[in-house]
C-alpha atoms as a PDB file:
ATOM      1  CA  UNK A   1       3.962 -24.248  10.322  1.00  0.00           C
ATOM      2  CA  UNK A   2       4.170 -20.513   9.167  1.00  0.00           C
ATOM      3  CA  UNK A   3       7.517 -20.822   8.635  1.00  0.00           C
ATOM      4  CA  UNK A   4       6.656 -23.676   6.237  1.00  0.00           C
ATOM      5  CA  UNK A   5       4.267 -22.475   4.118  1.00  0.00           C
ATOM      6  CA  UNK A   6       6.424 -19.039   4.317  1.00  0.00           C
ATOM      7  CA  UNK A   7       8.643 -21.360   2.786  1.00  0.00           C
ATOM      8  CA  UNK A   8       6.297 -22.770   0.343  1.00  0.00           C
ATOM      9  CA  UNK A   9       4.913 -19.729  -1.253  1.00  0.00           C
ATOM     10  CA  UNK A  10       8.354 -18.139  -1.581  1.00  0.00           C
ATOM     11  CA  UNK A  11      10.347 -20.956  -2.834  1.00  0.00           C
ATOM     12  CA  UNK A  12       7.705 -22.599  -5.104  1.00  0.00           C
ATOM     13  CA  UNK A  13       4.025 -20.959  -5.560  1.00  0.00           C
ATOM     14  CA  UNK A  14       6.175 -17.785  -6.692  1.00  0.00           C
ATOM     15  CA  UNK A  15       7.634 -19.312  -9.278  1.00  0.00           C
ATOM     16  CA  UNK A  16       5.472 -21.735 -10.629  1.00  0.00           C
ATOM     17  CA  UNK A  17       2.448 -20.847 -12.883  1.00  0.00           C
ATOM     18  CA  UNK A  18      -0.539 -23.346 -11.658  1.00  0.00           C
ATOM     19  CA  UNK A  19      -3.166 -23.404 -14.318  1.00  0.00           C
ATOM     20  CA  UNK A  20      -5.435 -26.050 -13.123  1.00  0.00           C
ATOM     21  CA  UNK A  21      -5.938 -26.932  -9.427  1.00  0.00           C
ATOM     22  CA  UNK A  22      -3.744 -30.025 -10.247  1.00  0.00           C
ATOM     23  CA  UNK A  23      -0.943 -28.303 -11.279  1.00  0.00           C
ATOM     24  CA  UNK A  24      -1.560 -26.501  -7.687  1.00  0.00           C
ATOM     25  CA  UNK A  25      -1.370 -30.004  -6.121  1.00  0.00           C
ATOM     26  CA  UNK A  26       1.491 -30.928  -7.697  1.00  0.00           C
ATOM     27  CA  UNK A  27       3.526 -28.032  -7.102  1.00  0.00           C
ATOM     28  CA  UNK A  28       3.149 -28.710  -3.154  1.00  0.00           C
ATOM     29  CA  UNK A  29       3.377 -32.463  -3.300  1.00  0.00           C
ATOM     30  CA  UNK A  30       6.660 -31.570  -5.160  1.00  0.00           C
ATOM     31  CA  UNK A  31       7.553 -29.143  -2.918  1.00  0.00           C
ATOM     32  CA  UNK A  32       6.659 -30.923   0.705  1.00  0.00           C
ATOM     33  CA  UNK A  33       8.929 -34.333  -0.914  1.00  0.00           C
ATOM     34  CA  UNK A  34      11.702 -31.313  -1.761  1.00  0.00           C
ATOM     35  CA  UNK A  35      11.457 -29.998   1.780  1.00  0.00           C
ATOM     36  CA  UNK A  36      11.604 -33.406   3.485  1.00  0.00           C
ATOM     37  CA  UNK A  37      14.149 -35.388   1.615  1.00  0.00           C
ATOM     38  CA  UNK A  38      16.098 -32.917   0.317  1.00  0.00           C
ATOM     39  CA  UNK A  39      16.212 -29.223   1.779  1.00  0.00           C
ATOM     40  CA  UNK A  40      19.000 -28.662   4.163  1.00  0.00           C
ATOM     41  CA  UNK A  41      18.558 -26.998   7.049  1.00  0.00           C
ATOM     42  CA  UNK A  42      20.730 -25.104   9.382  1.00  0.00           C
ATOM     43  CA  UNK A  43      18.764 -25.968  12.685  1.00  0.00           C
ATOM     44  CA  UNK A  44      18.900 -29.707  11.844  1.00  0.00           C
ATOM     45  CA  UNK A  45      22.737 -29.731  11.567  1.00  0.00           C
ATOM     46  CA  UNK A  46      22.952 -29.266   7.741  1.00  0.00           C
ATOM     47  CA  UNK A  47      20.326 -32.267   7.144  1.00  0.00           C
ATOM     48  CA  UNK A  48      16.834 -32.717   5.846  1.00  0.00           C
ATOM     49  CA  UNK A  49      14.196 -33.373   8.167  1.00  0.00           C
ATOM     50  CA  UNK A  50      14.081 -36.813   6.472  1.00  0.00           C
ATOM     51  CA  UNK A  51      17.838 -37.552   7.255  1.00  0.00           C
ATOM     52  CA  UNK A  52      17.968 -35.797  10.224  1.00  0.00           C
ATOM     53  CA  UNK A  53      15.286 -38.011  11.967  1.00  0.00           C
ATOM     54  CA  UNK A  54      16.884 -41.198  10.620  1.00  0.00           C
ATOM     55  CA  UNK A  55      20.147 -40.257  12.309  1.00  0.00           C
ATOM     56  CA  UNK A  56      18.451 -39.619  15.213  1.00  0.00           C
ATOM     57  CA  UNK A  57      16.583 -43.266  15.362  1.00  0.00           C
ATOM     58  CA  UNK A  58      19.864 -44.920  14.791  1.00  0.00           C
END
């Protein structure tokens, strides 16, 4: 989980100016589809979670 929102802050909330507290919300519903579907990672064989789970269940 820190390693998420680590992840979050530094590869989003940075980087994006929020005005309202729905741009906030926005931001991370963006960013937690981003880090699902399509954010490889090394530890899940150069897959998203999303695609790394399905490949898995297969």
């Amino acid at each position: 989980i820190e390693s998420f929102f680590s992840h979050l802050k530094t590869e989003t909330l940075y980087f994006t100016e929020c005005k309202t507290e729905e741009d906030l919300f926005q931001a991370i519903e963006k960013y937690i589809w981003f880090y699902n579907h399509e954010r490889f990672q090394k530890k899940l064989n150069q897959c998203a979670p999303v695609e790394y789970r399905n490949t898995l269940a297969t």
